[in-house]
Protein backbone atom coordinates (compact mmCIF):
# COMPACT_ATOMS: atom_id res chain seq x y z
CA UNK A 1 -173.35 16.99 106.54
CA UNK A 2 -171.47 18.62 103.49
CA UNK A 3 -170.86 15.57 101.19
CA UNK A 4 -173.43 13.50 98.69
CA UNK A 5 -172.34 10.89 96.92
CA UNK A 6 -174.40 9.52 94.09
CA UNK A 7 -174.94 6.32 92.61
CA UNK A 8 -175.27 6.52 88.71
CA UNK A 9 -177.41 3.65 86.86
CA UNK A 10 -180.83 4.21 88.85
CA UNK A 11 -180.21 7.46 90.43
CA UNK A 12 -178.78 10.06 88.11
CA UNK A 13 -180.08 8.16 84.58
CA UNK A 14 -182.81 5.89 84.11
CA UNK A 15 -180.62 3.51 82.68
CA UNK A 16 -181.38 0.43 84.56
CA UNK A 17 -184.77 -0.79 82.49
CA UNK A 18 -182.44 -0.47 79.65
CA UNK A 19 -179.78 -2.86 80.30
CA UNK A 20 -182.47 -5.10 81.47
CA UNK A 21 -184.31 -5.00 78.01
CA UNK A 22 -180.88 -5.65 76.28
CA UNK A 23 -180.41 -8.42 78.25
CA UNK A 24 -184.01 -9.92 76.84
CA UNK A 25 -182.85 -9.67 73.70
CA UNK A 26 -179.66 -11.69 74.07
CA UNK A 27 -181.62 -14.29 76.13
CA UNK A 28 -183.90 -14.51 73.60
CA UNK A 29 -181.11 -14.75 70.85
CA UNK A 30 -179.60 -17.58 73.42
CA UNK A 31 -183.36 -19.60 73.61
CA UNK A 32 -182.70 -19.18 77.49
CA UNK A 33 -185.56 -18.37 79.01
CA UNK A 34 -185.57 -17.06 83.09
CA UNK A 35 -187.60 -15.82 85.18
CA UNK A 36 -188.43 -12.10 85.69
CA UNK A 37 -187.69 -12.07 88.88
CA UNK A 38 -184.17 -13.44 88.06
CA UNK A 39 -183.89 -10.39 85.27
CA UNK A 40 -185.14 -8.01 87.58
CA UNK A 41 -182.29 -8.92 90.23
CA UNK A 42 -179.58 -7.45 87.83
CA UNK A 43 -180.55 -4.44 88.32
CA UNK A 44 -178.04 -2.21 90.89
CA UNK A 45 -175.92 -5.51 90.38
CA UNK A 46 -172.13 -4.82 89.96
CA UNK A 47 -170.08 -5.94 86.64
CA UNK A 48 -168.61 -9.03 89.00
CA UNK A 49 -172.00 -10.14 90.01
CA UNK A 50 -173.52 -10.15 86.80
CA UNK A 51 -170.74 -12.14 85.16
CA UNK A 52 -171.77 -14.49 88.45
CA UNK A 53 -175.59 -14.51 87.42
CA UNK A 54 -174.42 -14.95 83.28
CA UNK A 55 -172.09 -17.81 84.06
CA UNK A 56 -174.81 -20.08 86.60
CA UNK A 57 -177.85 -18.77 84.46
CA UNK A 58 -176.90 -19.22 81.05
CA UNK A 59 -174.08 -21.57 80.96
CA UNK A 60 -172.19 -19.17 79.03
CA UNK A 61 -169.11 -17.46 79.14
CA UNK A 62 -169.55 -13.39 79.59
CA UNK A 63 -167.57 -12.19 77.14
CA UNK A 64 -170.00 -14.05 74.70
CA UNK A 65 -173.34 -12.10 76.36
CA UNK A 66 -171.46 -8.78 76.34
CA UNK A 67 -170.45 -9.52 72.67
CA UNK A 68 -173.62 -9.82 71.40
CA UNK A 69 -174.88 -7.24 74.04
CA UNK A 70 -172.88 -4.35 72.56
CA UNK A 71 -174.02 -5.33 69.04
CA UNK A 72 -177.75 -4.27 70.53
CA UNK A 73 -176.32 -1.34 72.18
CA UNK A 74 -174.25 -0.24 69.41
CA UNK A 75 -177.30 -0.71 67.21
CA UNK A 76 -179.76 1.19 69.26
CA UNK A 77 -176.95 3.69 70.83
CA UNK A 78 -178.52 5.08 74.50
CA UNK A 79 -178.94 8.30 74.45
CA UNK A 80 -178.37 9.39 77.77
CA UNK A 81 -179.09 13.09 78.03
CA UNK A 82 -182.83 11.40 77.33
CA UNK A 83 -183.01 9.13 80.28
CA UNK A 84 -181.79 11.93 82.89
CA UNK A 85 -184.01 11.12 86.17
CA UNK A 86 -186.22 14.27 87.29
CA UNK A 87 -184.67 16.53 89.68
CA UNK A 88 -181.12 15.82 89.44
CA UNK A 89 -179.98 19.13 87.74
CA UNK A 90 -181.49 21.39 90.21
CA UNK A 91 -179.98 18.88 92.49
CA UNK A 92 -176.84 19.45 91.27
CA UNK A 93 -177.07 22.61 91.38
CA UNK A 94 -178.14 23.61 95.07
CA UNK A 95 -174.99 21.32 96.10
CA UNK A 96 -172.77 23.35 94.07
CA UNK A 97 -174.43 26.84 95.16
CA UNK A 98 -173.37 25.61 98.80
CA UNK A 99 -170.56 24.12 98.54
CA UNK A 100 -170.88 20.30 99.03
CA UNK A 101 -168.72 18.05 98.45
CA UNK A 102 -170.18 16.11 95.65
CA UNK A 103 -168.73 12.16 94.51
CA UNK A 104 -169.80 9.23 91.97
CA UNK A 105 -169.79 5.72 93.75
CA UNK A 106 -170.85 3.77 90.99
CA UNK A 107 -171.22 -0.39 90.03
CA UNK A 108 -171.03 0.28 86.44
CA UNK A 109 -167.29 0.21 84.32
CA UNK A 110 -165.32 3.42 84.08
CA UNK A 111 -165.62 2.95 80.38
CA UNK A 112 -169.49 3.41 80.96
CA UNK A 113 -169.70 5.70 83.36
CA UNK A 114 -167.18 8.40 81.12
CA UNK A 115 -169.56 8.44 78.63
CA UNK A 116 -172.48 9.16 80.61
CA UNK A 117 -170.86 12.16 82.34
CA UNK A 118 -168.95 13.37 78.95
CA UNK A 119 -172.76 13.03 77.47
CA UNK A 120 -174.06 14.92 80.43
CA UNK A 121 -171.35 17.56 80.43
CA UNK A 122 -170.93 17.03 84.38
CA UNK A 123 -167.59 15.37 84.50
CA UNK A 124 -166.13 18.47 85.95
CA UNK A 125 -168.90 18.51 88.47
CA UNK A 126 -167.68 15.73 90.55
CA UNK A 127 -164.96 15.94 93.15
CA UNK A 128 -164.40 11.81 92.70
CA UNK A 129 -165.70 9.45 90.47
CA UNK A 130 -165.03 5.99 91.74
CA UNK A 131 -166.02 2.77 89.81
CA UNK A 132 -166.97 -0.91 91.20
CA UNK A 133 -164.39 -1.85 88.67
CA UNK A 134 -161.46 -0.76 91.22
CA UNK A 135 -162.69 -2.94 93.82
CA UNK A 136 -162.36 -6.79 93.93
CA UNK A 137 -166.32 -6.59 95.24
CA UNK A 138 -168.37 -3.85 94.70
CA UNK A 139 -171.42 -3.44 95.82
CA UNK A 140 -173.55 -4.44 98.18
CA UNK A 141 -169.61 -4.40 99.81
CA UNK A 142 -169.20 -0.95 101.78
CA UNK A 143 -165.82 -0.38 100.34
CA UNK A 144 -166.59 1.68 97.07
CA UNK A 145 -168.07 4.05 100.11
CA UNK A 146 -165.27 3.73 102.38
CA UNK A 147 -162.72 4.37 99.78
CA UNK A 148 -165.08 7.55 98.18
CA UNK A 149 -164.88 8.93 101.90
CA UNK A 150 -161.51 8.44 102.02
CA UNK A 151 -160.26 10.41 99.04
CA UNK A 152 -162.95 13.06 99.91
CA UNK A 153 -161.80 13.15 103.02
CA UNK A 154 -164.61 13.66 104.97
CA UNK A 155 -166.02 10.62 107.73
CA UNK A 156 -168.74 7.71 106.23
CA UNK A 157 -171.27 9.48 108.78
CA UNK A 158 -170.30 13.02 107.50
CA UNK A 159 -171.78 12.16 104.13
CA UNK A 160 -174.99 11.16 102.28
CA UNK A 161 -175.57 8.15 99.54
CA UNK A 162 -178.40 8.64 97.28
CA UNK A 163 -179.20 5.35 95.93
CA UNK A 164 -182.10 2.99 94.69
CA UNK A 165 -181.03 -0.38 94.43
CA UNK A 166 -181.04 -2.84 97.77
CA UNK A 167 -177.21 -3.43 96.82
CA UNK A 168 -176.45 0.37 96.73
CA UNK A 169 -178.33 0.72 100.10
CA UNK A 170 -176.60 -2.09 101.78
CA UNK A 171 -173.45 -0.41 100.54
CA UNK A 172 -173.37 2.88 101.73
CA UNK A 173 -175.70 1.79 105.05
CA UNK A 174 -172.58 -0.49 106.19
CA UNK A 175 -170.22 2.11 105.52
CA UNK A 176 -172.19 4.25 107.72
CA UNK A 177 -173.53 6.76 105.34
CA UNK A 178 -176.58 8.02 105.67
CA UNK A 179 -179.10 6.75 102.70
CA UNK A 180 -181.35 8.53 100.60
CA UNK A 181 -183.24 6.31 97.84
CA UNK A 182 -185.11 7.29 95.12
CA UNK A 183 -188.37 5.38 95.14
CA UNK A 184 -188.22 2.29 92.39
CA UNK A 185 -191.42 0.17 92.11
CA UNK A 186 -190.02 -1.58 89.38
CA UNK A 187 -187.52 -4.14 89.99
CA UNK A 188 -188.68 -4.98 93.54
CA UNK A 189 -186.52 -3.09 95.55
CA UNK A 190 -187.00 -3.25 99.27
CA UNK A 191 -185.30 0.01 100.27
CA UNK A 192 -186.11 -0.04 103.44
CA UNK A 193 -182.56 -0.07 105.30
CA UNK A 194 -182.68 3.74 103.48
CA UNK A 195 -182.57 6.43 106.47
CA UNK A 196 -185.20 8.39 103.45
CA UNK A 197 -187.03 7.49 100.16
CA UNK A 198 -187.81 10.41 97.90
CA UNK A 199 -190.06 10.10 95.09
CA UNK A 200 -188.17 12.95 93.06
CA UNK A 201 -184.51 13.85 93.50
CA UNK A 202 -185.43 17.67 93.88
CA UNK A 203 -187.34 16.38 97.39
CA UNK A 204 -183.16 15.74 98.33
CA UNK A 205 -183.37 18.98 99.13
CA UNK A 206 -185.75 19.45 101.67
CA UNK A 207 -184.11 16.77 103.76
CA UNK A 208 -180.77 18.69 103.35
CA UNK A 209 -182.77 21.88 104.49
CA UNK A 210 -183.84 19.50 107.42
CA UNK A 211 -180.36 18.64 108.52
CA UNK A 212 -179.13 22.04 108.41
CA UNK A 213 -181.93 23.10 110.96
CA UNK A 214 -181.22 20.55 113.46
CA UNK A 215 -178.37 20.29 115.37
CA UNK A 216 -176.53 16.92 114.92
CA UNK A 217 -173.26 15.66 115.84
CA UNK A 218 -170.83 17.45 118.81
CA UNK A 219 -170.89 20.66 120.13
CA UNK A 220 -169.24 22.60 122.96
CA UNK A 221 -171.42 24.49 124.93
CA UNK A 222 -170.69 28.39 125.14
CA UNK A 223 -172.95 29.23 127.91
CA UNK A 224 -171.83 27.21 131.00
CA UNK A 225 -173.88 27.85 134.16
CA UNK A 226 -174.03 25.32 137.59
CA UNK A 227 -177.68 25.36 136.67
CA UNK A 228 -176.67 23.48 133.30
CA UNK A 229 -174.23 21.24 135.10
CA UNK A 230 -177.21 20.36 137.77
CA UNK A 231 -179.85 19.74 135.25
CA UNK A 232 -177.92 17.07 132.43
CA UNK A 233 -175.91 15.36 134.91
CA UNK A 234 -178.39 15.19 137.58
CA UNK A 235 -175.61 16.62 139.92
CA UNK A 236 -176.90 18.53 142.76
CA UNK A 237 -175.87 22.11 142.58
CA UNK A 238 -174.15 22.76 145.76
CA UNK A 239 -171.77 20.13 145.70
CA UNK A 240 -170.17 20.85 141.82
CA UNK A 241 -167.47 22.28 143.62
CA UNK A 242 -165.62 22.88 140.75
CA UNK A 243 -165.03 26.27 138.80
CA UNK A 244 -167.47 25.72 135.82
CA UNK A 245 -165.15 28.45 134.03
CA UNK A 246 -162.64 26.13 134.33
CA UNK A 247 -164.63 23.33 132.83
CA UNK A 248 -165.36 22.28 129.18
CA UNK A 249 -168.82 21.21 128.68
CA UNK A 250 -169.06 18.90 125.39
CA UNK A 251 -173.02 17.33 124.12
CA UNK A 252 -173.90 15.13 121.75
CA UNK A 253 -177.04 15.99 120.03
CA UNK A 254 -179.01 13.66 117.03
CA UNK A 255 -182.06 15.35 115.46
CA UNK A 256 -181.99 18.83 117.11
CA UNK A 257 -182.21 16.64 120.90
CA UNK A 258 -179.38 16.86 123.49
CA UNK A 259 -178.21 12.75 124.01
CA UNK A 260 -175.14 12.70 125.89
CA UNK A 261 -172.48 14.74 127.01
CA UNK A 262 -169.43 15.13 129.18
CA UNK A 263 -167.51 18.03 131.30
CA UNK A 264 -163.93 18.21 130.91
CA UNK A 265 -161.34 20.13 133.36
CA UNK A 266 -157.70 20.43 132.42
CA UNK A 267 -157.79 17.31 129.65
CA UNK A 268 -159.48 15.20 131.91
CA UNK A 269 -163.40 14.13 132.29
CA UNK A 270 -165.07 14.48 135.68
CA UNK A 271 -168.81 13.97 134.75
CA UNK A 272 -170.29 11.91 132.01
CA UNK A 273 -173.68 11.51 131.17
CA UNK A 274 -174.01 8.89 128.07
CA UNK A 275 -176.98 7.15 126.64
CA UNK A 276 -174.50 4.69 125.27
CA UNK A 277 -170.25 3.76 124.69
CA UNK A 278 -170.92 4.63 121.34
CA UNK A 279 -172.11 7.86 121.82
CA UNK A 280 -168.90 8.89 124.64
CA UNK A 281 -166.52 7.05 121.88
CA UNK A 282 -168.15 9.86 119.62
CA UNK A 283 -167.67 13.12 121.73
CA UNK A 284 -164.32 11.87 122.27
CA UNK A 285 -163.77 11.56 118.44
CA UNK A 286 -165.30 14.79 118.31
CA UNK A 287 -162.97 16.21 120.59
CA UNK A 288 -159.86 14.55 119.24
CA UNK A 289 -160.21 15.75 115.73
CA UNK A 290 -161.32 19.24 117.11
CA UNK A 291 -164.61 19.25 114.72
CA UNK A 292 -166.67 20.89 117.14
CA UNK A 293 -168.96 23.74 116.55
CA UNK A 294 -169.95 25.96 119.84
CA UNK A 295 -173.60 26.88 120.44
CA UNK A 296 -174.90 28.62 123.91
């Protein structure tokens, strides 16, 4: 895996507890009262969704929250290089030093999201920065992930989300990204449809040490012996009659363990030994787009 893609309000800032206290205020200045649990499920919640939640809530039209909103904000301006979550630079910087692809998949509008990056000085850091705001749902829809795989150009389970809200997760998860979340006891986030939960970004990078170790994904083996052949496809070695010179041996390994694999001989596929369709549909993928690393 050579791709992260972040989520912003949550993940890179602390930014979330924020909005949420803005919003008091307004409901306050409204004489609406709700219940926290109700506040609390805004945040992670795209701009769409939370003109949903104003409109049912509050009986109001948006545009009259957000007015009086930004009169708070503009008030008591955020000072984002304050609110940056620990870890994240020397995040940043080990995906740089080795050459991920790095994206921002983000609920928030581009307006918003501009000035936290221009604040930050990381604008430039970012191969994409994609905003809920393109997207007639963001999340928890998987497109904002689909479409920031896309223009990266990399596949959804080439690439890693780091996220914190259960929307974000849901997100990138049904993409088919694999999830990271930053641990959040605050709003009563599940998280647990994350594939990890880190208490501090820098902990990111032990897992990314992890999945360098291991061998995951499709290889072709190098070494090709009858005793090979005999032992994964349980065929006895006598009768392989075929030249195994001749043959193409491709595996499918998940967490450093061999799964499934299949022998090929002059484009077509004699043996197969597969723990599922998904996992042949895979090495056949593999082979197809010729991303296939060779180990002996």
């Amino acid at each position: 895996m050579n791709t992260v893609i972040f989520d912003m309000d949550g993940v890179i800032i602390d930014s979330e507890v924020i909005y949420i206290d803005f919003f008091k205020k307004v409901l306050q200045d409204f004489d609406v009262e709700i219940s926290e649990e109700d506040l609390f499920s805004l945040a992670g919640l795209s701009q769409q969704k939370t003109d949903e939640f104003l409109k049912s809530k509050l009986h109001r039209k948006p545009e009259e929250v957000y007015s009086l909103m930004k009169k708070y904000i503009d008030d008591d301006k955020i000072n984002y290089s304050s609110i940056v979550m620990d870890g994240f630079y020397p995040l940043l910087k080990e995906l740089k030093r080795k050459n991920f692809k790095i994206a921002l998949a983000s609920s928030s509008p581009k307006k918003t999201i501009n000035n936290v990056l221009e604040e930050l000085d990381i604008k430039d850091e970012f191969d994409a920065v994609i905003s809920g705001e393109d997207f007639e749902e963001s999340k928890p829809n998987p497109e904002i992930y689909i479409k920031t795989c896309e223009i990266l150009g990399v596949r959804p389970k080439d690439a890693i989300a780091i996220e914190d809200s259960d929307y974000g997760i849901d997100s990138a998860k049904n993409a088919g990204l694999t999830v990271i979340a930053r641990r959040e006891n605050r709003f009563n986030f599940k998280q647990d449809k994350a594939d990890f939960i880190v208490d501090n970004l820098q902990d990111i990078k032990l897992i990314l040490e992890k999945f360098e170790k291991e061998k995951n994904g499709v290889y072709k083996i190098r070494r090709k012996s009858k005793e090979f052949v005999k032992a994964m496809f349980f065929i006895d070695r006598e009768s392989f009659n075929d030249n195994v010179d001749d043959c193409d041996i491709y595996c499918l390994y998940r967490n450093d363990k061999m799964k499934s694999a299949i022998i090929k001989k002059h484009d077509k596929i004699i043996y197969k030994n597969v723990e599922s369709e998904l996992d042949y549909k895979l090495i056949l993928e593999g082979i197809e787009n010729k991303e296939i690393d060779e180990i002996r």
